[in-house]
Protein backbone atom coordinates (compact mmCIF):
# COMPACT_ATOMS: atom_id res chain seq x y z
CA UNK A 1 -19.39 17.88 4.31
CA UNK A 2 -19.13 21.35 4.67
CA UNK A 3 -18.23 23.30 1.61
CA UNK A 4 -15.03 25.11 0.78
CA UNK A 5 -15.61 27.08 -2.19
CA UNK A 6 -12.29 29.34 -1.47
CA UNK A 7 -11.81 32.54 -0.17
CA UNK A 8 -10.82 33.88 -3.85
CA UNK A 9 -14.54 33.64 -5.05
CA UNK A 10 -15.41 35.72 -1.90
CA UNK A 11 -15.80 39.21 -0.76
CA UNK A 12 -13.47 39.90 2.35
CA UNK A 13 -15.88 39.43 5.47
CA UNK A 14 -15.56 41.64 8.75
CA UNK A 15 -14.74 39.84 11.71
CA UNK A 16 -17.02 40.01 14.44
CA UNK A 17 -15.75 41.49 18.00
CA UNK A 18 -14.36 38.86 20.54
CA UNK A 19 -13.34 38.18 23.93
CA UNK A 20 -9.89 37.35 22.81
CA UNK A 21 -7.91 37.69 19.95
CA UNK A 22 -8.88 37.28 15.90
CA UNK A 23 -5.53 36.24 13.77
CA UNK A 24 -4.74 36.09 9.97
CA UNK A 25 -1.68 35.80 8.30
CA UNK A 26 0.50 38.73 8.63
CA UNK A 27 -0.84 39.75 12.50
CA UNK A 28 1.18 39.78 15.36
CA UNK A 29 0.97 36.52 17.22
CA UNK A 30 -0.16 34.36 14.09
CA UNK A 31 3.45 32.46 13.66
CA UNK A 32 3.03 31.58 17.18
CA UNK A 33 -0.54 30.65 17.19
CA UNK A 34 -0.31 28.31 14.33
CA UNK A 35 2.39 26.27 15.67
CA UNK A 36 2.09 22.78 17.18
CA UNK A 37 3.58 20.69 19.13
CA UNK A 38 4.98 18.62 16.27
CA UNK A 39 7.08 20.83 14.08
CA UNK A 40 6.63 18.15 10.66
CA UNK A 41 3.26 20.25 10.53
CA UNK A 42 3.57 23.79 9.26
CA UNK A 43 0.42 24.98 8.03
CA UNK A 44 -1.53 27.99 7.82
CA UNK A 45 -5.11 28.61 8.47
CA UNK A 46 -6.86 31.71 6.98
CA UNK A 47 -8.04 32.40 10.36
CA UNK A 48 -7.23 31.99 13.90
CA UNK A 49 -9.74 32.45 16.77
CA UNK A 50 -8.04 32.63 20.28
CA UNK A 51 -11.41 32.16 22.12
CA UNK A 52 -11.39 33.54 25.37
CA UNK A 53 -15.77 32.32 25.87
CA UNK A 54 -18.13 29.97 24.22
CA UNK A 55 -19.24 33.06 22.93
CA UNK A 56 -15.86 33.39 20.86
CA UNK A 57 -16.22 29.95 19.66
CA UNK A 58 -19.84 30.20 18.53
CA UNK A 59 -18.70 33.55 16.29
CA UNK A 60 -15.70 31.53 14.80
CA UNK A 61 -17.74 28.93 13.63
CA UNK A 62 -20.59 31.00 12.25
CA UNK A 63 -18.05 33.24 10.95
CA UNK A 64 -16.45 29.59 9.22
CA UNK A 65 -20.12 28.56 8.06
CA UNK A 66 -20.85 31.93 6.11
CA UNK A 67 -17.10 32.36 4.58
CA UNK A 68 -17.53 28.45 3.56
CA UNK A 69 -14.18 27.88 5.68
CA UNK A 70 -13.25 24.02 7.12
CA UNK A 71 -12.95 24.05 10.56
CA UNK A 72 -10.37 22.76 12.86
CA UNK A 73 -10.18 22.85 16.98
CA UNK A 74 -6.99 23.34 18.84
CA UNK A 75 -7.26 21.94 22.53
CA UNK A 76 -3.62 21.61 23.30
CA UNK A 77 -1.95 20.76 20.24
CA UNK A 78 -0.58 17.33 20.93
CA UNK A 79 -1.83 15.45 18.48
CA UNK A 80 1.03 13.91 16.40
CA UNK A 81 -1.08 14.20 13.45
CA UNK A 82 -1.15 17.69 13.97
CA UNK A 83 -4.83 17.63 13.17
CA UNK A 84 -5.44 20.96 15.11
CA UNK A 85 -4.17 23.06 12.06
CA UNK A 86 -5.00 22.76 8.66
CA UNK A 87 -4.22 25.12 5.55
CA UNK A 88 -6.54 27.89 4.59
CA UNK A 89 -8.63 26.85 7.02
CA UNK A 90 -10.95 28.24 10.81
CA UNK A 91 -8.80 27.65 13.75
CA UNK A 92 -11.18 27.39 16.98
CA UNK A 93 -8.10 27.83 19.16
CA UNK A 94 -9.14 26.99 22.83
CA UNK A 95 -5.60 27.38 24.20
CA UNK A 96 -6.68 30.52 26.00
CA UNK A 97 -9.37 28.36 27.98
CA UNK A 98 -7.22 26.97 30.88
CA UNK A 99 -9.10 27.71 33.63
CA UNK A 100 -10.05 24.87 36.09
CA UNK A 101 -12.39 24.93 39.19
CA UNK A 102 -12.52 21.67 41.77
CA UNK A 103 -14.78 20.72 44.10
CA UNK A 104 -13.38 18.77 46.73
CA UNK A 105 -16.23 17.63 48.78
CA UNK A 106 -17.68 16.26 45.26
CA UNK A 107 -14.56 14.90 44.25
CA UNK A 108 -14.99 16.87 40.90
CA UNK A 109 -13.10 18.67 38.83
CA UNK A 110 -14.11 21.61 35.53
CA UNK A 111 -11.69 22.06 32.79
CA UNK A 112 -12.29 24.37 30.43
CA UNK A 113 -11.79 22.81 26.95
CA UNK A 114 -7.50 24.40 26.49
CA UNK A 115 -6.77 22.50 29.51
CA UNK A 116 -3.32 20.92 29.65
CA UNK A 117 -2.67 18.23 31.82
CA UNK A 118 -0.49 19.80 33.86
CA UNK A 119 -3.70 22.77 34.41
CA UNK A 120 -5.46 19.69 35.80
CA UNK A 121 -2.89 18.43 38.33
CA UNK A 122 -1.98 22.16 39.49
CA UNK A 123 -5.78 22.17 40.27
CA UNK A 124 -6.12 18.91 42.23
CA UNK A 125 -2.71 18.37 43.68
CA UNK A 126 -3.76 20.41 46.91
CA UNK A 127 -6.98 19.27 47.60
CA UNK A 128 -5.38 15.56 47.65
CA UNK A 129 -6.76 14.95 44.71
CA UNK A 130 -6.32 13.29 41.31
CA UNK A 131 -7.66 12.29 37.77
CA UNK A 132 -5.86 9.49 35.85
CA UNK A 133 -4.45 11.71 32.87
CA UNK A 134 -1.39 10.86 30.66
CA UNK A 135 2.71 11.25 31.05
CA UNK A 136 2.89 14.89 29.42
CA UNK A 137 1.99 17.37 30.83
CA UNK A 138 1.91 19.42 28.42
CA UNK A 139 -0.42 17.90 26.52
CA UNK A 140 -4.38 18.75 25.90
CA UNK A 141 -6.91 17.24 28.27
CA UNK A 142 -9.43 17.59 25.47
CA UNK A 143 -7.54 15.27 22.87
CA UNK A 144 -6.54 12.87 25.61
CA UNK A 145 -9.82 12.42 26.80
CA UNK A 146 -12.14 12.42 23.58
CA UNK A 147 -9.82 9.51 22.27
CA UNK A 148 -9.16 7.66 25.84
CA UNK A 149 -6.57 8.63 27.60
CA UNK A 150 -4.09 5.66 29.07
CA UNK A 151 -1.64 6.61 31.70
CA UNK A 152 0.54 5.61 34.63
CA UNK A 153 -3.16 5.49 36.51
CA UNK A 154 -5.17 3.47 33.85
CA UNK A 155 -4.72 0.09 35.41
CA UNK A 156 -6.22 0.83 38.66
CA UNK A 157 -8.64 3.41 38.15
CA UNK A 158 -9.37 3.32 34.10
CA UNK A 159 -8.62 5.93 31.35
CA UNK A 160 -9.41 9.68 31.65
CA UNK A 161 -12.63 9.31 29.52
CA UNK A 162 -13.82 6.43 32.33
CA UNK A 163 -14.13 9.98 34.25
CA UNK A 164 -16.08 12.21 31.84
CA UNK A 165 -19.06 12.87 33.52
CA UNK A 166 -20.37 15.63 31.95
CA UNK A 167 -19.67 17.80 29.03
CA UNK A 168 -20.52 21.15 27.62
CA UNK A 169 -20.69 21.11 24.02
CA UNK A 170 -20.98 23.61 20.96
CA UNK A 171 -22.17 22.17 18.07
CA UNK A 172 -21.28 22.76 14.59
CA UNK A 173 -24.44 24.68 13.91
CA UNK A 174 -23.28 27.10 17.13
CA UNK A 175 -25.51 25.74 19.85
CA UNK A 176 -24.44 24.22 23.26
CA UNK A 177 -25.36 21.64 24.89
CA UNK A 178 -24.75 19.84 28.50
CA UNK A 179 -24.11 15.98 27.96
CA UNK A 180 -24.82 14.35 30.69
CA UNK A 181 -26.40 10.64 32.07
CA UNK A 182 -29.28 11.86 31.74
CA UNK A 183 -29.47 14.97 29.34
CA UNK A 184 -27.83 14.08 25.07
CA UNK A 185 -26.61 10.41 26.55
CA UNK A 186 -25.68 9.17 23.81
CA UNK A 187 -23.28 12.10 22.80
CA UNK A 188 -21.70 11.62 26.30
CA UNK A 189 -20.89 7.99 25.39
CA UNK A 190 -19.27 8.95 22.40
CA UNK A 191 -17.21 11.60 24.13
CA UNK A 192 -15.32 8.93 26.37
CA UNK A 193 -13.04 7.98 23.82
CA UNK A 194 -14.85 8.18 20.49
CA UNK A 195 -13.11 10.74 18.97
CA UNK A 196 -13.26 14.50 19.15
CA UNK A 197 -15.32 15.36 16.14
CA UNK A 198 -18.72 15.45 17.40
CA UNK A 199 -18.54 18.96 18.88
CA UNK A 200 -16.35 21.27 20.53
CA UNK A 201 -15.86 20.44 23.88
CA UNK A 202 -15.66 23.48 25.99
CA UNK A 203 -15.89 22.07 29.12
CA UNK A 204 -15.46 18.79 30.65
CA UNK A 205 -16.64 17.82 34.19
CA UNK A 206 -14.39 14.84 35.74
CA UNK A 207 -14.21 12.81 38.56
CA UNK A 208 -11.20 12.58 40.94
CA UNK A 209 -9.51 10.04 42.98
CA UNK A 210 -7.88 10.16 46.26
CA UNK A 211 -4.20 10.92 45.59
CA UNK A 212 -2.76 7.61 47.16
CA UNK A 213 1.42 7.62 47.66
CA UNK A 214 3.45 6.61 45.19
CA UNK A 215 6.61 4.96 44.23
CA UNK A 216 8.37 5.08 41.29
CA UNK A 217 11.16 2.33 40.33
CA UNK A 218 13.15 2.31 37.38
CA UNK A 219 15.73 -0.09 36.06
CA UNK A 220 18.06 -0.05 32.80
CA UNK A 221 19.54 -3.04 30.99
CA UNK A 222 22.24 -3.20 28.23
CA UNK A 223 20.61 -4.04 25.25
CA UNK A 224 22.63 -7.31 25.29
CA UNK A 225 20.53 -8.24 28.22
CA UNK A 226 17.60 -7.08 26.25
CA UNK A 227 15.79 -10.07 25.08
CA UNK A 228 16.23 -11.98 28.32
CA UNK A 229 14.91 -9.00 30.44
CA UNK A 230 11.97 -8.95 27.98
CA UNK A 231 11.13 -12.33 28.80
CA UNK A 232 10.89 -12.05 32.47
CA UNK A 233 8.73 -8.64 31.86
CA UNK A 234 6.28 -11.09 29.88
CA UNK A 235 6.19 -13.16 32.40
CA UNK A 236 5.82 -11.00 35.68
CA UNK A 237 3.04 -8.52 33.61
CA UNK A 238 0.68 -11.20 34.17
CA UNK A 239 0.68 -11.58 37.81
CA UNK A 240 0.12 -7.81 38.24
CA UNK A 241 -2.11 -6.39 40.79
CA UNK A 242 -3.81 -3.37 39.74
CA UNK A 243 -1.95 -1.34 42.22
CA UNK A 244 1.05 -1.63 39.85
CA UNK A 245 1.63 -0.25 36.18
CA UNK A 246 5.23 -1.08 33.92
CA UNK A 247 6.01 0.14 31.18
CA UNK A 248 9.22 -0.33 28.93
CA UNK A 249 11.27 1.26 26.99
CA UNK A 250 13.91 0.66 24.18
CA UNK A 251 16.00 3.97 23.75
CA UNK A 252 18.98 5.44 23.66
CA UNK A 253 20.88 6.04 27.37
CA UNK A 254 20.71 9.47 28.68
CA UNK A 255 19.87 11.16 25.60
CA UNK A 256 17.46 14.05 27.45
CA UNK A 257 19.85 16.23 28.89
CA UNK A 258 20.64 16.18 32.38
CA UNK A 259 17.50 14.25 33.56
CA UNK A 260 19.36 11.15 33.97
CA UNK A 261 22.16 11.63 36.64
CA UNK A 262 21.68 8.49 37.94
CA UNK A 263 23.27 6.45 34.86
CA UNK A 264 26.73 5.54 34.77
CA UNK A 265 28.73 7.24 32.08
CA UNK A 266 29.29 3.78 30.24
CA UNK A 267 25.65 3.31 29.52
CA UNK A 268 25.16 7.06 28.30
CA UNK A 269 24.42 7.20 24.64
CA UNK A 270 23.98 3.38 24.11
CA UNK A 271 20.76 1.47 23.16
CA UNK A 272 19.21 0.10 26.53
CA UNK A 273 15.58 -1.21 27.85
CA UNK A 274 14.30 0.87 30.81
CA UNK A 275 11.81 -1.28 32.53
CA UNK A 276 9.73 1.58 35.16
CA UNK A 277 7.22 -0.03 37.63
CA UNK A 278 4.57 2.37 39.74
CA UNK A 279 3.92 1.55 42.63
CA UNK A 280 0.19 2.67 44.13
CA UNK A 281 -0.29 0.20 46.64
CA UNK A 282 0.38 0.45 50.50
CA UNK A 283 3.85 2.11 50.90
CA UNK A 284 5.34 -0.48 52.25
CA UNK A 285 4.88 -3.16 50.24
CA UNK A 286 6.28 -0.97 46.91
CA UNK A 287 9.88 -2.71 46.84
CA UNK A 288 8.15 -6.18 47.26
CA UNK A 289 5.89 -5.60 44.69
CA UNK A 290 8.36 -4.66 41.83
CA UNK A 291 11.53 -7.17 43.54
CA UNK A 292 10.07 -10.33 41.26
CA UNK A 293 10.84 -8.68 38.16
CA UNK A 294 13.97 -6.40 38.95
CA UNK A 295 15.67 -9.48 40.48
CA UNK A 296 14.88 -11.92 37.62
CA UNK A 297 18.05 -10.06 35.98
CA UNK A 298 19.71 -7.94 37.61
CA UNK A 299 20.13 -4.46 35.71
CA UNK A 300 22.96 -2.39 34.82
CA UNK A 301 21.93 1.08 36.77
CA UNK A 302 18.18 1.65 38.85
CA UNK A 303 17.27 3.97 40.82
CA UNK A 304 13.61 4.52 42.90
CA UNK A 305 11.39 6.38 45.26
CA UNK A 306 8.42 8.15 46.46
CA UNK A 307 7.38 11.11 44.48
CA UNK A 308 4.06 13.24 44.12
CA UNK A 309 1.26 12.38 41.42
CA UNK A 310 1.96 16.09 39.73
CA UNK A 311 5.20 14.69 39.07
CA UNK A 312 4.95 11.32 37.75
CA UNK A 313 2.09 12.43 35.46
CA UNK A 314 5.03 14.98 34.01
CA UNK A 315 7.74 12.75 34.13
CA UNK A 316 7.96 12.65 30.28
CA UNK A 317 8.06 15.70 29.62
CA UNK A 318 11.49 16.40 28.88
CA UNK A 319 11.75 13.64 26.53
CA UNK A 320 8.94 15.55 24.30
CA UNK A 321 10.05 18.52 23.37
CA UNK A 322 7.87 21.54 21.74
CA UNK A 323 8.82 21.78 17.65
CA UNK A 324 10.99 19.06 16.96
CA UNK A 325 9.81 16.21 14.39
CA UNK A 326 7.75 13.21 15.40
CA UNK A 327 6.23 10.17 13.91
CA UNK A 328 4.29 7.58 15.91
CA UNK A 329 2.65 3.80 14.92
CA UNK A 330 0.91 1.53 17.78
CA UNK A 331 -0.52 -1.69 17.96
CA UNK A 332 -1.97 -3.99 20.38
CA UNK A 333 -0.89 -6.81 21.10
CA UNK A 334 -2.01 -10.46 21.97
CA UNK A 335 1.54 -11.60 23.43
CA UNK A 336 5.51 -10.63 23.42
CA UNK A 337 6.74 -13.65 23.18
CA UNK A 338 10.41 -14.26 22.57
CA UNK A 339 10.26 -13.64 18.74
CA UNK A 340 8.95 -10.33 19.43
CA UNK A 341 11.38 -9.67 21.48
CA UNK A 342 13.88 -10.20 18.92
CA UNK A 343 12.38 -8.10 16.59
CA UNK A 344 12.15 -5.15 19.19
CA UNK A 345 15.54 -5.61 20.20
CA UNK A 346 16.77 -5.45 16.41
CA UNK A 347 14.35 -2.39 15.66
CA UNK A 348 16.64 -0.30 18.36
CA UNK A 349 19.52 -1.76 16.80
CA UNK A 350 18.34 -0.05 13.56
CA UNK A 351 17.13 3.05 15.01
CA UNK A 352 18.08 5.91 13.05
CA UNK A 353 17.38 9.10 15.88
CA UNK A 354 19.10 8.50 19.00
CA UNK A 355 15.86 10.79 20.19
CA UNK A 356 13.32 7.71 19.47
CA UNK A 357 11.80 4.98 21.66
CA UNK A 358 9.97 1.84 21.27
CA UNK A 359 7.34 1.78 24.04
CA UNK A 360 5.59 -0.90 25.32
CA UNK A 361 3.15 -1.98 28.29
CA UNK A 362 1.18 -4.26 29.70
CA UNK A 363 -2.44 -2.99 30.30
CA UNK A 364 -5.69 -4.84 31.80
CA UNK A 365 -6.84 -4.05 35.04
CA UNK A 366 -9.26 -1.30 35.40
CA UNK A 367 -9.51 -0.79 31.69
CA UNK A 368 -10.65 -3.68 31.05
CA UNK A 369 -13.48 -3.29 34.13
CA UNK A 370 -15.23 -0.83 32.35
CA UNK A 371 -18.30 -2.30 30.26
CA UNK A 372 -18.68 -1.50 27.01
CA UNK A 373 -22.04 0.17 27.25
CA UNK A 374 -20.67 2.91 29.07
CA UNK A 375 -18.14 4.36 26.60
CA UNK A 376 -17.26 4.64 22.91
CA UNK A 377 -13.63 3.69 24.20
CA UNK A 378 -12.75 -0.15 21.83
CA UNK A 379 -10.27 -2.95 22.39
CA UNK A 380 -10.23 -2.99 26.34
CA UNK A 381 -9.24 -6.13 26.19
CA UNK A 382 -5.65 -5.51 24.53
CA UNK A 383 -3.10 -7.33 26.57
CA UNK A 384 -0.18 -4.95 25.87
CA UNK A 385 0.21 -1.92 23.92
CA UNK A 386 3.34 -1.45 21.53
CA UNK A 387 4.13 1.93 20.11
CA UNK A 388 7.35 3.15 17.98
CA UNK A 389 7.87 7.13 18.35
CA UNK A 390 10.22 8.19 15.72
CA UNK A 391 11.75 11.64 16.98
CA UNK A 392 14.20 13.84 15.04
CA UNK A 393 14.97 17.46 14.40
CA UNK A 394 15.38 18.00 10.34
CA UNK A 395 13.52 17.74 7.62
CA UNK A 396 15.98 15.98 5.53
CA UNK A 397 15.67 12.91 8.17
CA UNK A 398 11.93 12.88 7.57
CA UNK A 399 12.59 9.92 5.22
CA UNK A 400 14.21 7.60 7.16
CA UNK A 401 12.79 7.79 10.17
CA UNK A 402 9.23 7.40 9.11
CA UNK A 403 10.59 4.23 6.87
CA UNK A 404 12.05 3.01 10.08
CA UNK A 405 8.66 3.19 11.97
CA UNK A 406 6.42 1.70 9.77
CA UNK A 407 9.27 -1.13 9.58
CA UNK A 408 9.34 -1.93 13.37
CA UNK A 409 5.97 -1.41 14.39
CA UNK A 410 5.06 -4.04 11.10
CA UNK A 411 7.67 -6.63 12.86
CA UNK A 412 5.29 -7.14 15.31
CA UNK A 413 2.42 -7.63 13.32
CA UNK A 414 2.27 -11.50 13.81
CA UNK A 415 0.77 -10.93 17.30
CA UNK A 416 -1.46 -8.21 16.59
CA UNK A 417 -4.53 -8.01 18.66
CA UNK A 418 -7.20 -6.23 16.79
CA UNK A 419 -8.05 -2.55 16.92
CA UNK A 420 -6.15 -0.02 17.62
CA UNK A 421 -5.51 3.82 19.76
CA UNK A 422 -7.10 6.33 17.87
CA UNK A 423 -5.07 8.56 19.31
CA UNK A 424 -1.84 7.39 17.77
CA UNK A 425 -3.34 6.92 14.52
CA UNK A 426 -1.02 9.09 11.74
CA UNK A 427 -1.33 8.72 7.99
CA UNK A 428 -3.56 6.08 8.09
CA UNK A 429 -5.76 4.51 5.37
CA UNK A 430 -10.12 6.05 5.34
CA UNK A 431 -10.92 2.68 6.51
CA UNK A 432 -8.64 2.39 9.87
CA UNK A 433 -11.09 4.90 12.19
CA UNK A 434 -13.66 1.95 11.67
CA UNK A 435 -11.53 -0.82 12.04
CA UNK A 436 -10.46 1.00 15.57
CA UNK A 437 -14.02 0.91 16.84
CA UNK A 438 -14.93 -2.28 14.60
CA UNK A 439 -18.29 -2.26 12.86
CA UNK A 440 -21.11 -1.92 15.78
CA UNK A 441 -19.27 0.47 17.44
CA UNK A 442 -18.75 2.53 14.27
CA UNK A 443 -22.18 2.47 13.55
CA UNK A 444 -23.32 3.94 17.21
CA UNK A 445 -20.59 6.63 16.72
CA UNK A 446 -22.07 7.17 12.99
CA UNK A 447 -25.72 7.68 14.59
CA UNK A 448 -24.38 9.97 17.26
CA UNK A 449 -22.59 12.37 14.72
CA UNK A 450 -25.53 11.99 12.19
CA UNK A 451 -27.46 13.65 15.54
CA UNK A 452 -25.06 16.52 16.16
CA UNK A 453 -22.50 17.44 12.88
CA UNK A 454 -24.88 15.96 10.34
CA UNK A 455 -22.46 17.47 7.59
CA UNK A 456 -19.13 17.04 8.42
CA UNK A 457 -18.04 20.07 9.73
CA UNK A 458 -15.40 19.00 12.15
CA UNK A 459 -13.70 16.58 10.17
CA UNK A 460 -10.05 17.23 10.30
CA UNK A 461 -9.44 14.71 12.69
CA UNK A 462 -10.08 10.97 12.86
CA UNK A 463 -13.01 11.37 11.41
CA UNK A 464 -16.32 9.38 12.28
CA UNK A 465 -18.55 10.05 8.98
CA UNK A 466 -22.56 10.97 10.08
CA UNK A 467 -24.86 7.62 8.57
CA UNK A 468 -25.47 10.04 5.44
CA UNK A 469 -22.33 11.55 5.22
CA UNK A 470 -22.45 13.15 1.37
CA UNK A 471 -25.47 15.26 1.93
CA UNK A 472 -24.72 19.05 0.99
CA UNK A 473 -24.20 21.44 3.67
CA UNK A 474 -26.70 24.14 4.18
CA UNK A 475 -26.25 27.85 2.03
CA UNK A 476 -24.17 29.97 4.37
């Protein structure tokens, strides 16, 4: 592990000259850089790099090496861990590396490594094109990808790191590489979905799909109707075609703004279950394909339509916001049967923050297509994915509302599947990264960053520990 001796014990170093912008404490623009997207995480690195080149990033982390600074990487700083910052420590801050060229005749796409989501789409969108990405926009393609990515497209086209083809890499020790099928293999492998700590991705080279019509459909229920609406969910989610994704929700009614005109005003502000089925299928058949569920029960407010990819893939945006307080447990699961419905359905009951959600989904198709041997990316086999995103705005509620999470997502635990999305993993025991991957998995991933961080550097994340992983790190 790289060593942090402290910058007391050391003479103040010059920076080096950069393509964009060096920070510390006191400049203008720090405050701003060293914000994330969750605001429970206010810390301050000694330096900030705003890398404009790979150039910029190389310099930051030789600069890091010879000052005996940790280092962390800021793609788009989404990561409810908020494991981009750290205090006293290098910020690599790739933010400033947005740009994104496509080739449509390839069906390709290259992101630089600050990407949002949204970059991506803006790209793509008029070319006809698509990559399966996540429901934020605003978040970072780099974090998505490196740990998986699931999303609205996952079931029939697979996870965003199912289209990694190609990655340009700087190591810790400042070189770059190209990992490709052919060239640093194995590094590739561990980029779709093993984590991000392996290098710093500055580029990533995806494939697209053909951006096929869509229709969105979403229906509300009274929580009364809850467990019963549940139940018919369970039992429609395995009949799916891959041409359809749903995904619930247990929230609070109309609690985003104006986003919701569509609800009557005597289901605003009450606990509810959204149930939202995407349609990618032949246009015609979209009401047909969704009818078996919706009319099972019929709900207290829906509404539906066509609507572009660029806007489905940012349709939760507004129920995200930049700054305010988040806190987020997942597990797979084997079943929902009606017990677990029950314990959902009292969870929301309990909810303290009208601003969280219980999410849920039922998963499969062409995640679970994917063999094993071509990606780091665990558990495709998971049935259904369960995840309880505590959201709140002051620090005195901090309390509570992590109590509350840790509570409901532990009332499922009786049909836990095993594993779990590194991605969602906060505050979680050393142990969990391997029990993600499991213990041959772990092992490959192990090798891999033995081969390219041998000591540690990039380790404020969930960390994957090189085979030998208390050596010393070099002199600087």
């Amino acid at each position: 592990m790289t060593a942090h001796t402290g910058r007391a014990t050391r003479p103040r170093r010059s920076v080096p000259a950069l393509d964009g912008t060096w920070l510390r404490p006191g400049n203008p623009g720090y405050e701003q850089a060293r914000r994330v997207w969750n605001g429970m995480h206010d810390r301050r690195p000694a330096h900030i790099v705003r890398c404009r080149s790979v150039a910029d990033v190389r310099r930051g982390l030789r600069f890091a090496a010879e000052a005996g600074l940790p280092v962390t990487v800021r793609g788009g700083g989404h990561n409810v861990a908020g494991t981009a910052v750290a205090d006293d420590a290098m910020l690599i801050d790739l933010s400033p590396m947005r740009g994104v060229e496509v080739d449509p005749a390839a069906r390709i796409a290259r992101a630089q490594g600050g990407c949002l989501l949204g970059d991506l789409d803006v790209a793509t969108e008029p070319h006809g094109l698509v990559c399966p990405t996540g429901i934020i926009s605003r978040t970072g393609l780099a974090g998505l990808t490196l740990g998986g990515g699931y999303g609205w497209l996952s079931r029939r086209w697979g996870l965003t790191c199912d289209h990694l083809l190609a990655a340009q890499v700087v190591l810790a020790d400042g070189s770059v590489v190209e990992a490709t099928e052919r060239d640093h293999h194995e590094l590739l492998w561990a980029l779709r979905g093993g984590g991000g700590n392996f290098g710093i991705v500055t580029r990533f080279t995806l494939r697209l799909r053909p951006a096929v019509p869509v229709h969105r459909r979403t229906a509300v229920y009274e929580l009364a109707d809850a467990e019963t609406a549940l139940a018919h969910y369970r039992a429609f989610s395995g009949e799916l075609s891959a041409d359809l994704h749903v995904a619930g929700a247990l929230k609070v009614a109309g609690q985003y703004g104006g986003h919701e005109t569509w609800l009557p005003d005597e289901l605003r502000g009450r606990p509810a279950l959204y149930l939202t089925a995407v349609w990618f299928g032949a246009p015609g058949r979209a009401e047909a394909a969704s009818e078996p569920l919706f009319a099972a029960l019929r709900p207290a407010a829906s509404t539906g339509g066509e609507l572009s990819h660029r806007r489905l893939q940012s349709g939760g945006d507004h129920e995200r916001p930049d700054g305010n307080r988040y806190f987020t447990k997942t597990r797979y699961l084997t079943d929902i049967p009606p017990q677990a419905n029950v314990e959902m359905a009292d969870s929301l009951a309990a909810m303290p923050s009208p601003l969280s959600s219980i999410n849920f989904e039922y998963l499969r198709g062409a995640i679970a297509d994917v063999p094993d041997e071509d990606s780091a990316f665990p558990n495709r086999d998971a049935p259904f994915i369960h995840t309880v995103s505590a959201q709140w705005t002051g620090p005195q509620e901090d309390a509570g509302n992590i109590a509350w999470t840790r509570r409901s997502v532990e009332r499922l635990d009786p049909w836990s599947h095993t594993g779990g999305y590194v991605n969602y993993l906060v505050d979680e025991p050393a142990d969990k990264v391997r029990e993600v991957y499991g213990d041959a998995r772990y092992r490959r991933l192990a090798a891999v960053k033995e081969t390219y961080d041998p000591h540690n550097v990039l380790h404020h994340n969930q960390n994957i520990r090189p085979v030998t992983a208390d050596r010393p790190a070099p002199p600087a």
